[in-house]
Structures are given as structure tokens and as C-alpha cells.
Protein backbone atom coordinates (compact mmCIF):
# COMPACT_ATOMS: atom_id res chain seq x y z
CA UNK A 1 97.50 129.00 99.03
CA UNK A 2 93.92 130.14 99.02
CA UNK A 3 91.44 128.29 97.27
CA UNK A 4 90.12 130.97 95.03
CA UNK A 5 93.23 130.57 92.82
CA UNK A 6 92.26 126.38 92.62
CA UNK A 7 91.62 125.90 88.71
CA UNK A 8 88.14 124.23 89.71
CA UNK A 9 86.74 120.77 90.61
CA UNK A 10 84.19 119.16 87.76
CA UNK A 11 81.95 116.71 90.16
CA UNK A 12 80.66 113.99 87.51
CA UNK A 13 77.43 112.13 89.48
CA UNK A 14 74.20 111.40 88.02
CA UNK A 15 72.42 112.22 91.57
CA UNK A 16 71.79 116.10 91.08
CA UNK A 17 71.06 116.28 95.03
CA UNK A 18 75.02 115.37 95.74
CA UNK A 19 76.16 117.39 92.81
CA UNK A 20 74.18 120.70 93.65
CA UNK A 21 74.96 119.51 97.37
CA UNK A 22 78.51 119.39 96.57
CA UNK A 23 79.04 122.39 94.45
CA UNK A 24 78.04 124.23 97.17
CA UNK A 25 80.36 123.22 99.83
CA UNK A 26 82.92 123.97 97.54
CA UNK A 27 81.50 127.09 96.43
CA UNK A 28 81.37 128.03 100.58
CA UNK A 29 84.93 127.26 100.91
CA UNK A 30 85.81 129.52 97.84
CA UNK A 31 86.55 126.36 94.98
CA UNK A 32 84.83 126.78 91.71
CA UNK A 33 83.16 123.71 90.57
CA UNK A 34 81.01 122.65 88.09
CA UNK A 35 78.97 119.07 87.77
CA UNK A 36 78.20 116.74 84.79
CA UNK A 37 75.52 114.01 84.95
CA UNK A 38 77.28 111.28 83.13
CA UNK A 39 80.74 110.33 81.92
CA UNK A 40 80.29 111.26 78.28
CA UNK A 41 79.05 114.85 79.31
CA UNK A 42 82.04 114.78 81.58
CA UNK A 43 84.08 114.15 78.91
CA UNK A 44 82.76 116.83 76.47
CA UNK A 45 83.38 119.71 78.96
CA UNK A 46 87.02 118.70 80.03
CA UNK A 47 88.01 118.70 75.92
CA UNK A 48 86.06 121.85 75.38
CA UNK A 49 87.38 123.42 78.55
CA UNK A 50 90.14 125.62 78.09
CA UNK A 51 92.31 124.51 82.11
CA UNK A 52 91.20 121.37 83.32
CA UNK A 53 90.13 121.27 86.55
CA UNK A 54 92.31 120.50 89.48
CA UNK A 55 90.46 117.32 90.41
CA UNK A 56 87.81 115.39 89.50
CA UNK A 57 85.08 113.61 91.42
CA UNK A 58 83.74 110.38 89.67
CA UNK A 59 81.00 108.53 90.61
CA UNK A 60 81.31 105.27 89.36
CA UNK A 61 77.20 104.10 88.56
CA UNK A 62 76.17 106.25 86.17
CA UNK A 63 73.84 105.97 83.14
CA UNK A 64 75.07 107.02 79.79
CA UNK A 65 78.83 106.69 80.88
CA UNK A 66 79.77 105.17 83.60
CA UNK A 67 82.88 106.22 86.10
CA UNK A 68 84.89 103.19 84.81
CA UNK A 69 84.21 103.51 81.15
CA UNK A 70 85.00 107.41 81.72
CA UNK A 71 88.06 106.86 83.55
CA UNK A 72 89.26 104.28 80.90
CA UNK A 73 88.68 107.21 78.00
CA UNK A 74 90.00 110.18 80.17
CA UNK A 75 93.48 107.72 80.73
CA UNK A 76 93.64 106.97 77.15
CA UNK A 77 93.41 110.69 76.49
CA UNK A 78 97.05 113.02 76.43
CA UNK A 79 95.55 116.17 77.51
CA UNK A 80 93.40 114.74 79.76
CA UNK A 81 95.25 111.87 81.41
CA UNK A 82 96.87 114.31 84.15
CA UNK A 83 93.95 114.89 85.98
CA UNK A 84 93.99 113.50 89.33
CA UNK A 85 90.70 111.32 89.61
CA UNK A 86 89.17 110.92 92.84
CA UNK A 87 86.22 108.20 93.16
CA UNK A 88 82.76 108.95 95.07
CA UNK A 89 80.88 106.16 95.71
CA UNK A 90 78.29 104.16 98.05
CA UNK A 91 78.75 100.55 96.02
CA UNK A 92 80.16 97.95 98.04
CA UNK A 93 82.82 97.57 95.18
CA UNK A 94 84.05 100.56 94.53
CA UNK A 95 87.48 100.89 96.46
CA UNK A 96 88.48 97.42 94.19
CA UNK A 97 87.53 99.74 91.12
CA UNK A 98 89.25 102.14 92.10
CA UNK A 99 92.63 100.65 92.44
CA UNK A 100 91.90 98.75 89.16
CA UNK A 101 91.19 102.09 87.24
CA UNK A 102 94.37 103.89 89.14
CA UNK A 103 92.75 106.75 90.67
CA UNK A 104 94.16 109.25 92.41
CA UNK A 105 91.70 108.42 95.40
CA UNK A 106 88.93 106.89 97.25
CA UNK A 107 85.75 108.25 99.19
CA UNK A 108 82.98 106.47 100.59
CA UNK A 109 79.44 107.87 100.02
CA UNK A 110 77.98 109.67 102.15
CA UNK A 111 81.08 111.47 102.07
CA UNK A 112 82.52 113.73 105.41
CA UNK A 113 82.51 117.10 103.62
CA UNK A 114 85.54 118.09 105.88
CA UNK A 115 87.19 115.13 104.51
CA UNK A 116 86.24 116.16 101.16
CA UNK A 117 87.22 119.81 101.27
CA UNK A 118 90.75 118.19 102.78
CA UNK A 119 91.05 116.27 99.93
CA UNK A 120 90.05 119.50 97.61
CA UNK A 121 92.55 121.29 98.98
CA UNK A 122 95.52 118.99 98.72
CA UNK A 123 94.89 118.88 94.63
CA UNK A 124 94.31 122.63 94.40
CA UNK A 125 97.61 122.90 96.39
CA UNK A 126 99.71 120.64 94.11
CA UNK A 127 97.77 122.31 91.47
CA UNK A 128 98.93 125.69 92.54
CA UNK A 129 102.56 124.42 93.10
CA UNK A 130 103.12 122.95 89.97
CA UNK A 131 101.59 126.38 88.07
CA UNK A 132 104.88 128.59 90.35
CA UNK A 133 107.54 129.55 88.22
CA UNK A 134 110.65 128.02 88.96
């Protein structure tokens, strides 16, 4: 699998530094991505968007919309509810919320960016499986 055929990564974290930061890591290692500020904006793109991404990153403090509120919407949503979620975050809290909100996975801020891309690649590679004919 290479990761120029991964469908993309949508990074949703109010902190532009770890966004940009984190867009280009991916964008190194040949996965698209694109970022969104806030939950609601998150939102927006993924039902405008014409293939989901692979993955999503969610930061869980956010103004606007926050991770859990956007989680909650994107579950409750058909086309939407097959994204694998992965949660970013630095609060103390937020491996709890994440097993509440039944996410895909958990990663500690500041994040290992090897650990990251590892992560990126396992969802583009189910990604790409699952898109095989059979």
C-alpha cells in the first residue's frame, strides 16, 4: 500500500500550530490532509465532501464545537458514522472520553509523529483494503 492512494486525514484542532504542524508531516509522508478549527466546521466539510477521509484526528477542547459534542453528531450521522475517530489531546481526561465517546483511538499530546504516521497508516491500509474488489 502506498500512502498516496490513502483517501485523506481531516485533523479537527483549534491550535493552527499542530494543525499546519501536522498537515505537514503527513503531507512529507505522502497523506493528503486537510484541518478544521472546530467541530461544526469539521462537520460541514465531511457532509460536503464527496469520500470521507480515512481517519480523523479530534481534539477534544475546542471552541465552537467541541471533540465530544462532534463525535456525538458524527455517530448519530449514517454516512458519517464509519469514520474511524482517533482522539488528540493534552487534557488529563481525555483517554476516559475517549472510551466514553467509542473512538477508534487514543493519542497523548504532544504526540510522537512516528507514532502518529503508524497510526495513519494502519487506517489508510484498512481503508485501502476494504476499497479492493473482491
Amino acid at each position: 500500500m502506498t500512502a498516496g492512494r490513502c483517501r485523506g486525514v481531516l485533523i479537527v484542532d483549534d491550535d493552527t500550530d499542530i494543525r499546519e504542524t501536522i498537515e505537514e508531516v503527513l503531507a512529507d509522508n505522502d497523506f493528503p490532509a486537510s484541518g478544521a478549527e472546530n467541530g461544526a466546521v469539521a462537520l460541514e466539510r465531511l457532509r460536503s465532501d464527496v469520500k470521507p477521509p480515512c481517519v480523523i484526528l479530534l481534539d477534544m477542547m475546542m471552541p465552537v464545537m467541541d471533540g465530544r459534542t462532534f463525535r456525538l453528531a458524527q455517530r448519530d450521522d449514517p454516512a458519517l458514522s464509519n469514520i474511524p475517530v482517533v482522539v488528540l489531546t493534552a487534557h488529563a481526561s481525555g483517554e476516559r472520553s475517549a472510551r466514553e465517546l467509542q473512538v477508534d483511538g487514543f493519542l497523548r499530546k504532544p504526540v510522537d509523529l512516528e507514532t502518529l504516521l503508524d497510526v495513519i497508516r494502519r487506517y489508510c491500509e484498512r481503508d485501502n483494503t476494504s476499497l479492493q474488489p473482491g
